[in-house]
N, C-alpha and C. Protein backbone atom coordinates (compact mmCIF):
# COMPACT_ATOMS: atom_id res chain seq x y z
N UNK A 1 0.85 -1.18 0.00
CA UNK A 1 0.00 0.00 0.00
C UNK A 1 0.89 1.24 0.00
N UNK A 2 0.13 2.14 -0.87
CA UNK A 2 1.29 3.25 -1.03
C UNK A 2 0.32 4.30 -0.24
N UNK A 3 1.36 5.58 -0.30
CA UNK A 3 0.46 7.49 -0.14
C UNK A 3 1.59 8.12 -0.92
N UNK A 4 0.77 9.50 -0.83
CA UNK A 4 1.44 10.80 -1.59
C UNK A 4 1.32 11.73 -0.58
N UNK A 5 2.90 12.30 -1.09
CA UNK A 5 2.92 13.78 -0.28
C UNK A 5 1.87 14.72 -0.78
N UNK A 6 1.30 15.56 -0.14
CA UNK A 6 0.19 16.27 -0.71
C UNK A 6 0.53 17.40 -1.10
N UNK A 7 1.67 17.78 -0.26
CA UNK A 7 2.54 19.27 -0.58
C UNK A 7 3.63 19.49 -0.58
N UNK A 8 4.11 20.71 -1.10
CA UNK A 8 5.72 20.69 -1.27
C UNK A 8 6.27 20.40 -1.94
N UNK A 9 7.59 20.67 -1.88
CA UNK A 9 8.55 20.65 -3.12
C UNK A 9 8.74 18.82 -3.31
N UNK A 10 7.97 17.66 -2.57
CA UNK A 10 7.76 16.56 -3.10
C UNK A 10 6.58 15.99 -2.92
N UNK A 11 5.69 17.34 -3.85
CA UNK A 11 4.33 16.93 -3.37
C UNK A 11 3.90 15.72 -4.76
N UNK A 12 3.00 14.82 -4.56
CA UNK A 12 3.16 13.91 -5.48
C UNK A 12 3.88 12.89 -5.50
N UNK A 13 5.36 12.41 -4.68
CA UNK A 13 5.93 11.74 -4.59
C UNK A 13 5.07 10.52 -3.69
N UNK A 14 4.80 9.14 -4.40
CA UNK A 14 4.48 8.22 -3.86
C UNK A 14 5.38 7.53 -2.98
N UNK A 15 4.73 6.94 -1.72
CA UNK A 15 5.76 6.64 -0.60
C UNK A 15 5.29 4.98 -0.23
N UNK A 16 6.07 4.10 0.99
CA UNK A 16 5.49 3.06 0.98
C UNK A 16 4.94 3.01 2.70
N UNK A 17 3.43 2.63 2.10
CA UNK A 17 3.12 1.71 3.81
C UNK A 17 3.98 0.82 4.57
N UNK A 18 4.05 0.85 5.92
CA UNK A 18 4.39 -0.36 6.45
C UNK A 18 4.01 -1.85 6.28
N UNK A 19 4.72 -2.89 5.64
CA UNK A 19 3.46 -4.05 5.58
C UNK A 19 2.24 -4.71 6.56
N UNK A 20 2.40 -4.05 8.21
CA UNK A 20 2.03 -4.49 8.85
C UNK A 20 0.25 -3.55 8.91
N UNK A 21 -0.88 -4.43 8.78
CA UNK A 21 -2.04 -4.37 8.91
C UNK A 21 -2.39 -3.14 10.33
N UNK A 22 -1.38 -3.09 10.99
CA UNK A 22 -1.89 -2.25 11.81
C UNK A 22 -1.83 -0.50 12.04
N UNK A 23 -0.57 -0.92 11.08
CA UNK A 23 0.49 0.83 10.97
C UNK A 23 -0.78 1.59 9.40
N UNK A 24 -1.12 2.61 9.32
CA UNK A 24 -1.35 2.89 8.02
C UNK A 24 -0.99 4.36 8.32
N UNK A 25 -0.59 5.05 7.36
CA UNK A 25 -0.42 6.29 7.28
C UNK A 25 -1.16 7.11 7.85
N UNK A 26 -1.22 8.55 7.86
CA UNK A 26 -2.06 9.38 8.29
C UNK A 26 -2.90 9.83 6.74
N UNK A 27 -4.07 10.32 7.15
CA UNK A 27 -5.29 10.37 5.73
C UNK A 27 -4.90 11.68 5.36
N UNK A 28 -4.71 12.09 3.68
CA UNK A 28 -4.32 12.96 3.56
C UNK A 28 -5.22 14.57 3.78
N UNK A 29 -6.62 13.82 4.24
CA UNK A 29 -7.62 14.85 4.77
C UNK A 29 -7.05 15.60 5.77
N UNK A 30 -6.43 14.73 6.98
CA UNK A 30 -6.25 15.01 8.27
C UNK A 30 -4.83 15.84 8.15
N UNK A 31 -3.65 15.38 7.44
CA UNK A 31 -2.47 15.92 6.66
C UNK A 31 -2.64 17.26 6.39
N UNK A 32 -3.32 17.28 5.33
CA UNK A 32 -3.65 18.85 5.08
C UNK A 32 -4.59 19.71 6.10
N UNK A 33 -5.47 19.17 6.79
CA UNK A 33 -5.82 20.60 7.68
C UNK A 33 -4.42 20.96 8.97
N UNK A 34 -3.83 19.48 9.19
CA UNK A 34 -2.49 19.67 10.11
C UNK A 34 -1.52 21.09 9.30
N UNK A 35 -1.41 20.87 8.17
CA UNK A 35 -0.43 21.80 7.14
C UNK A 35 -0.90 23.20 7.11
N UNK A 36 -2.36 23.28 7.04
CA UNK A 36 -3.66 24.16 6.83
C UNK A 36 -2.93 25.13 8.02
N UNK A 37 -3.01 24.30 8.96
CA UNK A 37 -2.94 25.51 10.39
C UNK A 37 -1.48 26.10 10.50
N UNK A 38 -1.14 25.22 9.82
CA UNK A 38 1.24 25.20 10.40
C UNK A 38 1.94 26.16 9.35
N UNK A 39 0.69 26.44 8.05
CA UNK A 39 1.37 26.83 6.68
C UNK A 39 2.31 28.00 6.74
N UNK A 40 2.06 29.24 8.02
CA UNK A 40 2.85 30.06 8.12
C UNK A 40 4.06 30.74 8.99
N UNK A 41 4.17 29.21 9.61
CA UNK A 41 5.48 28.74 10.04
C UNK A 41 6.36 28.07 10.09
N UNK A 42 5.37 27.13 9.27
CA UNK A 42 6.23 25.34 8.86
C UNK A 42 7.58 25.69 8.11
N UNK A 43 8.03 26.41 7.77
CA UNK A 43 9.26 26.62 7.03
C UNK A 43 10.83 27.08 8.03
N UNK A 44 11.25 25.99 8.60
CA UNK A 44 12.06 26.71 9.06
C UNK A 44 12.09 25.82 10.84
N UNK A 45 10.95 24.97 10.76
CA UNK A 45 10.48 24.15 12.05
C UNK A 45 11.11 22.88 12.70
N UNK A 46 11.05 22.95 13.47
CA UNK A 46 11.37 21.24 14.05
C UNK A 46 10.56 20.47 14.22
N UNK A 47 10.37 19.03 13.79
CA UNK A 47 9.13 18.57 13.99
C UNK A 47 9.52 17.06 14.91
N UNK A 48 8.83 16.62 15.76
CA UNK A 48 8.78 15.30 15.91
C UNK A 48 8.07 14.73 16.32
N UNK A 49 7.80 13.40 15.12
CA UNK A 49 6.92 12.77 14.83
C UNK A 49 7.18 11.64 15.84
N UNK A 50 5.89 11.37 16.10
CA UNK A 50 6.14 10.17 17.64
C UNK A 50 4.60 8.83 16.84
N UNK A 51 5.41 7.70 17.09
CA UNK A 51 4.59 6.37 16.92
C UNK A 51 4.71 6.56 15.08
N UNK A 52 5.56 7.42 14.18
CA UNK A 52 6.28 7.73 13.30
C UNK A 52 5.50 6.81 11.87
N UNK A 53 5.47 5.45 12.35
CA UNK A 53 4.75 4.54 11.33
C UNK A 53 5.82 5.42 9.68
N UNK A 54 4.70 5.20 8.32
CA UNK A 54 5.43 5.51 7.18
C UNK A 54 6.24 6.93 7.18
N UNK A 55 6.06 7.78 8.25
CA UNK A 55 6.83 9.05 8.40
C UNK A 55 5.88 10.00 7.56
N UNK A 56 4.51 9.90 7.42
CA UNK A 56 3.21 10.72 6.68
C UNK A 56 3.76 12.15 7.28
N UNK A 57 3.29 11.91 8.88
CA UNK A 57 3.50 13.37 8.90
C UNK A 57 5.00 14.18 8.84
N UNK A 58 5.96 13.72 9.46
CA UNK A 58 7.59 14.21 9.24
C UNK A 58 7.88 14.47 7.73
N UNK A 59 7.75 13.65 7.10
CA UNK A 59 8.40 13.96 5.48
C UNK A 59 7.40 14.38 4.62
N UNK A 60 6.15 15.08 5.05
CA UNK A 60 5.12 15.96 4.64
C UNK A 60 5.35 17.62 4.85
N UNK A 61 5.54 17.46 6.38
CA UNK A 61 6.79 18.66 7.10
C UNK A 61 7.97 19.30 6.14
N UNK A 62 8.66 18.18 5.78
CA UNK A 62 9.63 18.21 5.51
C UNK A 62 10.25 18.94 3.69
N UNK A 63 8.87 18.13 3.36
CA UNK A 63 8.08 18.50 2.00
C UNK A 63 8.13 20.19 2.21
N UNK A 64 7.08 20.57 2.97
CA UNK A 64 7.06 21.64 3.19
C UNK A 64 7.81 22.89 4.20
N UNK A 65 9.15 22.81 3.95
CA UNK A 65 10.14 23.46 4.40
C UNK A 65 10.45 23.02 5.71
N UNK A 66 10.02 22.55 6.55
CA UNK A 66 10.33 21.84 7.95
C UNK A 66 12.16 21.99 8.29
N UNK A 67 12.99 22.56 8.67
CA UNK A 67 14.31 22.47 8.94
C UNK A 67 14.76 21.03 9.69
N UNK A 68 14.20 20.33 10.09
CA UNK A 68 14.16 18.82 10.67
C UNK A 68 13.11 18.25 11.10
N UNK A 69 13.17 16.62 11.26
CA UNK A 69 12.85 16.20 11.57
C UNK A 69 12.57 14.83 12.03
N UNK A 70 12.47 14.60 13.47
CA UNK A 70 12.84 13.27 14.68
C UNK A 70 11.49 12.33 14.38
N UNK A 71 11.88 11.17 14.48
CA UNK A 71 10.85 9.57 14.27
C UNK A 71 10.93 9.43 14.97
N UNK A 72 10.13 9.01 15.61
CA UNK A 72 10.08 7.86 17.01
C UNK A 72 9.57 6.78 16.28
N UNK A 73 9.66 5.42 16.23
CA UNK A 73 9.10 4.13 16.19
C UNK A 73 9.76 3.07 16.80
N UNK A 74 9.06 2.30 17.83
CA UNK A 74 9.76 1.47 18.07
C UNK A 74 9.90 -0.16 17.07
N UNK A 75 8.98 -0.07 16.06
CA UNK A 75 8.98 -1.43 15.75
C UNK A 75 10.27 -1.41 14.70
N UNK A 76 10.69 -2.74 14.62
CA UNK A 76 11.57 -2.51 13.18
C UNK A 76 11.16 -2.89 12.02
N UNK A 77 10.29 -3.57 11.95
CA UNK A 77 9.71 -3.97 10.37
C UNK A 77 9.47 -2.27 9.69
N UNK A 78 8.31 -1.95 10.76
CA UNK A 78 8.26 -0.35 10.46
C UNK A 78 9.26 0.57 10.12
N UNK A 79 10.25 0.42 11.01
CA UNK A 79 11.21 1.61 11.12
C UNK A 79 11.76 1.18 9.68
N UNK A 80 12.36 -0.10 8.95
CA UNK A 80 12.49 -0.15 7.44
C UNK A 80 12.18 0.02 6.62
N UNK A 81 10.70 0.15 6.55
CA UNK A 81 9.72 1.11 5.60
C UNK A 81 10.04 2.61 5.91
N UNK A 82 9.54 3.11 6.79
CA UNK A 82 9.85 4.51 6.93
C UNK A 82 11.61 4.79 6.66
N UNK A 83 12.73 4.36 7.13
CA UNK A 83 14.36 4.61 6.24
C UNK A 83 13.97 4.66 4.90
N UNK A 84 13.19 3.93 4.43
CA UNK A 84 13.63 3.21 2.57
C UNK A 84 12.16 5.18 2.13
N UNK A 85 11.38 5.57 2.80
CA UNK A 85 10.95 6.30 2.58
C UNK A 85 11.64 8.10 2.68
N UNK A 86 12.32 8.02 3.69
CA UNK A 86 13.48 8.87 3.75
C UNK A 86 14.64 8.93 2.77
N UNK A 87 14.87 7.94 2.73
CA UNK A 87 15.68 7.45 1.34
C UNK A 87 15.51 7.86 -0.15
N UNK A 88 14.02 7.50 -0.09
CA UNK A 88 13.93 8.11 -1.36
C UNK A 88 13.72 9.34 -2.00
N UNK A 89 13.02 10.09 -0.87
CA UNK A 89 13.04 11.53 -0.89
C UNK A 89 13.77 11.90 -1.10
N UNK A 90 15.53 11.52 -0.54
CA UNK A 90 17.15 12.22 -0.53
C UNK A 90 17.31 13.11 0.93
N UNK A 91 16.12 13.07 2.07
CA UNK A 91 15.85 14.11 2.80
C UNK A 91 17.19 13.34 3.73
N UNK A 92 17.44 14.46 4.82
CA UNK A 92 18.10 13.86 5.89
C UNK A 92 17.38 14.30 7.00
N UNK A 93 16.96 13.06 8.02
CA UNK A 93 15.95 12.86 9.48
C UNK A 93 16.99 12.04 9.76
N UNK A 94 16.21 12.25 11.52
CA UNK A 94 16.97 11.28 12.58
C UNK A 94 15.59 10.15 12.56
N UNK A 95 15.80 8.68 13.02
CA UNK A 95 14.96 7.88 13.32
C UNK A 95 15.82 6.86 14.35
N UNK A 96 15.33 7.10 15.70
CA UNK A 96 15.55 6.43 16.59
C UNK A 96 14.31 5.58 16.92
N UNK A 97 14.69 3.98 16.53
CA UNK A 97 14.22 2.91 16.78
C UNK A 97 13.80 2.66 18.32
N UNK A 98 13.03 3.56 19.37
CA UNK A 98 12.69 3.34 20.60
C UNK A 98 11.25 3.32 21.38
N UNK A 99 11.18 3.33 22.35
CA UNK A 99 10.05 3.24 22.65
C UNK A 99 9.32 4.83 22.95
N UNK A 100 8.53 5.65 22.76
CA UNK A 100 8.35 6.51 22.75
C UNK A 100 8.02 7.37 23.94
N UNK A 101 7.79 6.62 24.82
CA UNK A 101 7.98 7.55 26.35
C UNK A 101 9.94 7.80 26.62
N UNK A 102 10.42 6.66 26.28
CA UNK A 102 11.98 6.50 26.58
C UNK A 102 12.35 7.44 25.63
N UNK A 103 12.34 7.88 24.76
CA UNK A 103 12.77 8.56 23.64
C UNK A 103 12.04 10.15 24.29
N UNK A 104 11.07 10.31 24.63
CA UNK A 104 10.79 11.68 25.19
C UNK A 104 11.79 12.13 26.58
N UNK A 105 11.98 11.24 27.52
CA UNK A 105 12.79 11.11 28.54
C UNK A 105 14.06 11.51 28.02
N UNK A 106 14.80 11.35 27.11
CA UNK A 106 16.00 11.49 26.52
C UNK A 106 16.09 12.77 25.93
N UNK A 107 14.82 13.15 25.06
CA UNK A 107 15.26 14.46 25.00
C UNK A 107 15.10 15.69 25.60
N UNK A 108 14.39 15.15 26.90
CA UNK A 108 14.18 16.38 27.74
C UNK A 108 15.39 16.54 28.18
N UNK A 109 15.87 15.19 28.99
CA UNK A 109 17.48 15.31 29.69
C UNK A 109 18.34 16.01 28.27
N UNK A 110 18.24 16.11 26.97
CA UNK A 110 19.22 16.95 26.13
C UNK A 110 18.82 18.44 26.25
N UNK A 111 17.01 18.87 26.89
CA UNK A 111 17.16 20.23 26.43
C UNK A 111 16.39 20.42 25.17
N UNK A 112 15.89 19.52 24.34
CA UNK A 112 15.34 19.66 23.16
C UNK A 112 13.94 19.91 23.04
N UNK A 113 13.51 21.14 22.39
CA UNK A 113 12.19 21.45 21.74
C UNK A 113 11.94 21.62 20.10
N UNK A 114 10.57 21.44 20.05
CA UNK A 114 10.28 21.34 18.97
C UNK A 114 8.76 22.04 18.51
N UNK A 115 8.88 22.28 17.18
CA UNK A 115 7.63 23.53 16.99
C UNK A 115 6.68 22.68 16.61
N UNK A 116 6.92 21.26 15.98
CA UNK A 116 5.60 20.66 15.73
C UNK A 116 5.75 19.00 16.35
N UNK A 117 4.93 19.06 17.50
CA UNK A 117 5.09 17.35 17.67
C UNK A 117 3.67 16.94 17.31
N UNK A 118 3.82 15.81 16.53
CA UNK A 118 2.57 14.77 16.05
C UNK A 118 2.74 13.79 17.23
N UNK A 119 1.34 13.13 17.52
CA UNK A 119 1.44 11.71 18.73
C UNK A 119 0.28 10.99 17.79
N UNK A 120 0.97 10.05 17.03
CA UNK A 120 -0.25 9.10 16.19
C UNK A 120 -0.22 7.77 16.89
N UNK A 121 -0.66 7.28 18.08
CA UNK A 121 -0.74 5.97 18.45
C UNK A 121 -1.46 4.98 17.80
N UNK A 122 -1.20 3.58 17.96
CA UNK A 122 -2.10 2.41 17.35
C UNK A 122 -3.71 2.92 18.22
N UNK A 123 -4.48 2.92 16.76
CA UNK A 123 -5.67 3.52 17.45
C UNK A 123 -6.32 2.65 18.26
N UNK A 124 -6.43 1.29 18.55
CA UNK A 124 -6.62 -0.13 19.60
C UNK A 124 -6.41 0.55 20.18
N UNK A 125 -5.31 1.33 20.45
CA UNK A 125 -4.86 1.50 22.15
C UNK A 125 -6.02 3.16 22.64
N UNK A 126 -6.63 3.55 21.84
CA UNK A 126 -6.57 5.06 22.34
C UNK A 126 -5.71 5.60 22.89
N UNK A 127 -5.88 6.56 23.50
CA UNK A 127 -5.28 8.05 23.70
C UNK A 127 -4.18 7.19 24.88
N UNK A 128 -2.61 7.49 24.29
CA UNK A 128 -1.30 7.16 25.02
C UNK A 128 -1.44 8.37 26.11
N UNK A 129 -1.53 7.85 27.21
CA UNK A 129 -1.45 8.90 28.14
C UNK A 129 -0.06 9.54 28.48
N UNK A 130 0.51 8.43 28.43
CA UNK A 130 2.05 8.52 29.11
C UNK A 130 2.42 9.64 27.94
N UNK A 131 2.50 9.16 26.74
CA UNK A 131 3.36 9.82 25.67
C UNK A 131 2.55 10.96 25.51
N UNK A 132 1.48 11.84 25.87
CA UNK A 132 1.74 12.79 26.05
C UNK A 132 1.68 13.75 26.87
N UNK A 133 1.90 12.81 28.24
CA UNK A 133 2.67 13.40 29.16
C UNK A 133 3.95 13.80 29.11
N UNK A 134 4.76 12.50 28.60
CA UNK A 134 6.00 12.62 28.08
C UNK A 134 6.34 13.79 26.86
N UNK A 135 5.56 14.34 26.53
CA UNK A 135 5.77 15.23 25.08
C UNK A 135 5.90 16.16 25.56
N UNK A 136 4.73 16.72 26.16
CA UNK A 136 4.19 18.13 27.03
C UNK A 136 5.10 19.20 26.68
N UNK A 137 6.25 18.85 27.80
CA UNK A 137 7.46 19.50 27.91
C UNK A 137 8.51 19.93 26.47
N UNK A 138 8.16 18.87 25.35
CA UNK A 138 9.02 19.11 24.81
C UNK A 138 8.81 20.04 23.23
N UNK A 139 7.79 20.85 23.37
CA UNK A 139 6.99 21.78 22.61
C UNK A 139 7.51 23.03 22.65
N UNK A 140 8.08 23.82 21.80
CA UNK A 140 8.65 25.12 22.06
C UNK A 140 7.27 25.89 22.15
N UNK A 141 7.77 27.37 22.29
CA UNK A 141 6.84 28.10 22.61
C UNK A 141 5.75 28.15 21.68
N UNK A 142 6.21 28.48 20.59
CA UNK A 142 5.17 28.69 19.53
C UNK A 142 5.11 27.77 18.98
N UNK A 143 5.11 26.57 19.40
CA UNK A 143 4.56 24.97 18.17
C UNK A 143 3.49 25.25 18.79
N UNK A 144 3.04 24.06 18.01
CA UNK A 144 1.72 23.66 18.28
C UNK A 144 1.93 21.54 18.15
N UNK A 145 0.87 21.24 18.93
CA UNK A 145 1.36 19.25 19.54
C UNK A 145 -0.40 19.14 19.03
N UNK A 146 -0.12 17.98 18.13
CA UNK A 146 -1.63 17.14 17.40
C UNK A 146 -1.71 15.40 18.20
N UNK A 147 -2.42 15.20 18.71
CA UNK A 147 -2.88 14.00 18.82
C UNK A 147 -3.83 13.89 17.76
N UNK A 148 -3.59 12.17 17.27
CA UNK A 148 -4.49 11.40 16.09
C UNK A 148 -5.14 10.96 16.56
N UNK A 149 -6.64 10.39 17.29
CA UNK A 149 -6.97 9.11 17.70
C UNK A 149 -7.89 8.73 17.32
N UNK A 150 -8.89 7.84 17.44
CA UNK A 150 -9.99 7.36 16.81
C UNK A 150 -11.22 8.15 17.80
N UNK A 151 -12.41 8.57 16.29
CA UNK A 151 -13.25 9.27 16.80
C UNK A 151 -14.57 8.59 17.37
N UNK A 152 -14.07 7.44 17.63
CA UNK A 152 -14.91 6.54 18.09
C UNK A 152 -14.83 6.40 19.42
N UNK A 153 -13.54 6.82 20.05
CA UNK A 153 -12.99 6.67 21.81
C UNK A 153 -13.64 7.66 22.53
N UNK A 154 -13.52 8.37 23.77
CA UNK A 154 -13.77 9.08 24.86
C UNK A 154 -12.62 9.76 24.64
N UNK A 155 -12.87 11.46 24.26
CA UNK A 155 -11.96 12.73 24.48
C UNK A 155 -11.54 12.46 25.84
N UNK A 156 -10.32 11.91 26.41
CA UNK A 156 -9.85 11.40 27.63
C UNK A 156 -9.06 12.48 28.14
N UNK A 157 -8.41 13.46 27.26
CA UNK A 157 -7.23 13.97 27.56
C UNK A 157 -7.40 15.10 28.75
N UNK A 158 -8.62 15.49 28.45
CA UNK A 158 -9.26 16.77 29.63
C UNK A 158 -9.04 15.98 31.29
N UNK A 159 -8.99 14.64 31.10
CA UNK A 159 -8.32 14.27 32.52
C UNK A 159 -7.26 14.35 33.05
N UNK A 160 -6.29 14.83 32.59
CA UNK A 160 -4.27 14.87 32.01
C UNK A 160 -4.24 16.11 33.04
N UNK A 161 -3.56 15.53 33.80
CA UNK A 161 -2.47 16.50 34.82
C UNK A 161 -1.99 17.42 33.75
N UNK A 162 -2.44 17.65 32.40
CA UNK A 162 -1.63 18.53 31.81
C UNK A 162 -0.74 19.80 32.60
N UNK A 163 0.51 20.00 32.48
CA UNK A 163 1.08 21.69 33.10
C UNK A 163 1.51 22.46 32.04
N UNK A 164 1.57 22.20 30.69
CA UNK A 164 2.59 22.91 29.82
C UNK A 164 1.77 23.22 28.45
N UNK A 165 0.17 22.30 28.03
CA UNK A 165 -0.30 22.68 27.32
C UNK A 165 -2.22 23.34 27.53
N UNK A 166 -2.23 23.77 26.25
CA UNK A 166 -3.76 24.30 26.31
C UNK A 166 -4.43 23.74 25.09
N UNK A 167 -5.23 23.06 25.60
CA UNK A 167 -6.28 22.10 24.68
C UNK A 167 -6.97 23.52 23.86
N UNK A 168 -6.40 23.55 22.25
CA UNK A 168 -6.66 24.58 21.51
C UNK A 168 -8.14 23.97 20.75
N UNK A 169 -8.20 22.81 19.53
CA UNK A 169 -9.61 23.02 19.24
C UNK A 169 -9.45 21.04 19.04
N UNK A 170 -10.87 20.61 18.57
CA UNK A 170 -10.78 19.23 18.31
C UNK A 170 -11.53 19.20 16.68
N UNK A 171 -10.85 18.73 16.08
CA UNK A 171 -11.79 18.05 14.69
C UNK A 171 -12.06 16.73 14.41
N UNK A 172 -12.54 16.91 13.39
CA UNK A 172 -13.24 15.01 13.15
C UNK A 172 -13.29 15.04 11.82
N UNK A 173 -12.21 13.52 11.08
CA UNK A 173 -12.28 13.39 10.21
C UNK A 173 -13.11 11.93 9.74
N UNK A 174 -14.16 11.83 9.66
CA UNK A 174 -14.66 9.90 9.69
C UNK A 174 -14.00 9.74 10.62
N UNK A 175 -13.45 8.54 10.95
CA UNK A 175 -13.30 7.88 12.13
C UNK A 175 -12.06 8.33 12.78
N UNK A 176 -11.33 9.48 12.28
CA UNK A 176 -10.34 9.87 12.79
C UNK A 176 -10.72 11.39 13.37
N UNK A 177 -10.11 11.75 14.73
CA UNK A 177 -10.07 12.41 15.71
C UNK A 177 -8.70 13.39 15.60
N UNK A 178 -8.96 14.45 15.77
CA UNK A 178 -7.23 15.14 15.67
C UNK A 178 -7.59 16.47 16.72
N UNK A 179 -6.70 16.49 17.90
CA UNK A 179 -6.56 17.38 18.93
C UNK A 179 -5.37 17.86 18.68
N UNK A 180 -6.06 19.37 19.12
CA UNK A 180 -4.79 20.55 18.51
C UNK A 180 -4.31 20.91 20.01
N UNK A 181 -3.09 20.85 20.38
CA UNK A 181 -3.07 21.93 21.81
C UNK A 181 -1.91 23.07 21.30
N UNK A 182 -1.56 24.02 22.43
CA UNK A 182 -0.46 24.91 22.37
C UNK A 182 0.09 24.72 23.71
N UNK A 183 1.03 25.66 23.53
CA UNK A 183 2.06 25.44 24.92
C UNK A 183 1.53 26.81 25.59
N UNK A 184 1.55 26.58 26.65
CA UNK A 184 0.95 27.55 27.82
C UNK A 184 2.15 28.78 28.01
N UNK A 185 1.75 29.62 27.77
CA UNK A 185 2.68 30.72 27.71
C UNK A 185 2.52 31.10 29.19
N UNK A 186 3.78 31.07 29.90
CA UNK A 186 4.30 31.07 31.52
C UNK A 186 4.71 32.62 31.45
């Protein structure tokens, strides 16, 4: 199973799914209103993409001027689809093969923020609490952090010890769910 970048200087470029039945890309509905909102800053951004799957949203980013951008995935069948997709673009990303709370832990201890974090979990699981707890922190001032989840679950997140973000708006794409927050200006 393939997708296309929708925008950017490799917009059109067909990419490959993961073979695994569970990973599928992000819909390019949900893609473009993510781009829709980011369009007049995305140039120049850090992005990192967490639960990473084909890298839809990072090398969409990336497409569209993004100055970097971090994978999280822990699986490896996955993480070989998403390289061979980096690959073909010619782009250069980091992709650390880890688990995605451990991988947030790591870059807080470096100090690292970022203007756009995506959290696309296996939608079975709903809303990863941990991971974005674990994220929270690692949002610069002016990003903006998207959770994907299925619009079939319980908006859970309004229960979240959140300290660092502000639940900005929610949309609905068919069965997909996408929560926008910002970082709480201290």
């Amino acid at each position: 199973m393939s997708f296309q970048i929708i925008g950017g200087r490799f917009k059109g470029h067909a990419l490959q799914s993961p073979p695994e039945s569970t990973t599928r890309p992000t819909k390019s509905i949900v893609r473009g209103s993510v781009f829709n909102i980011c369009q007049s800053w995305i140039d120049g951004a850090s992005v990192l993409d967490l639960f990473a799957g084909s890298g839809a949203i990072g090398l969409e980013a990336l497409s569209r001027g993004a100055a970097s951008a971090l994978f999280i995935e822990k699986n490896h069948t996955v993480v070989r689809t998403l390289r061979a997709n980096i690959e073909k673009l010619g782009v250069v990303a980091q992709v650390w093969e880890l688990d995605v709370c451990t991988a947030c832990q790591r870059l807080q201890k470096e100090g690292r923020q970022f203007d756009l974090i995506y959290i696309d979990p296996p939608y079975d699981k709903g809303l990863d609490r941990e991971a974005l707890l674990a994220a929270e922190g690692l949002l610069s001032e002016r990003g903006l952090l998207f959770v994907e989840e299925s619009s079939r679950g319980k908006e859970e997140w309004a229960q979240l010890p959140l300290q660092h973000l502000r639940w900005q708006r929610s949309r609905v794409f068919g069965d997909t769910r996408l929560q926008e927050f910002s970082r709480i200006q201290i």
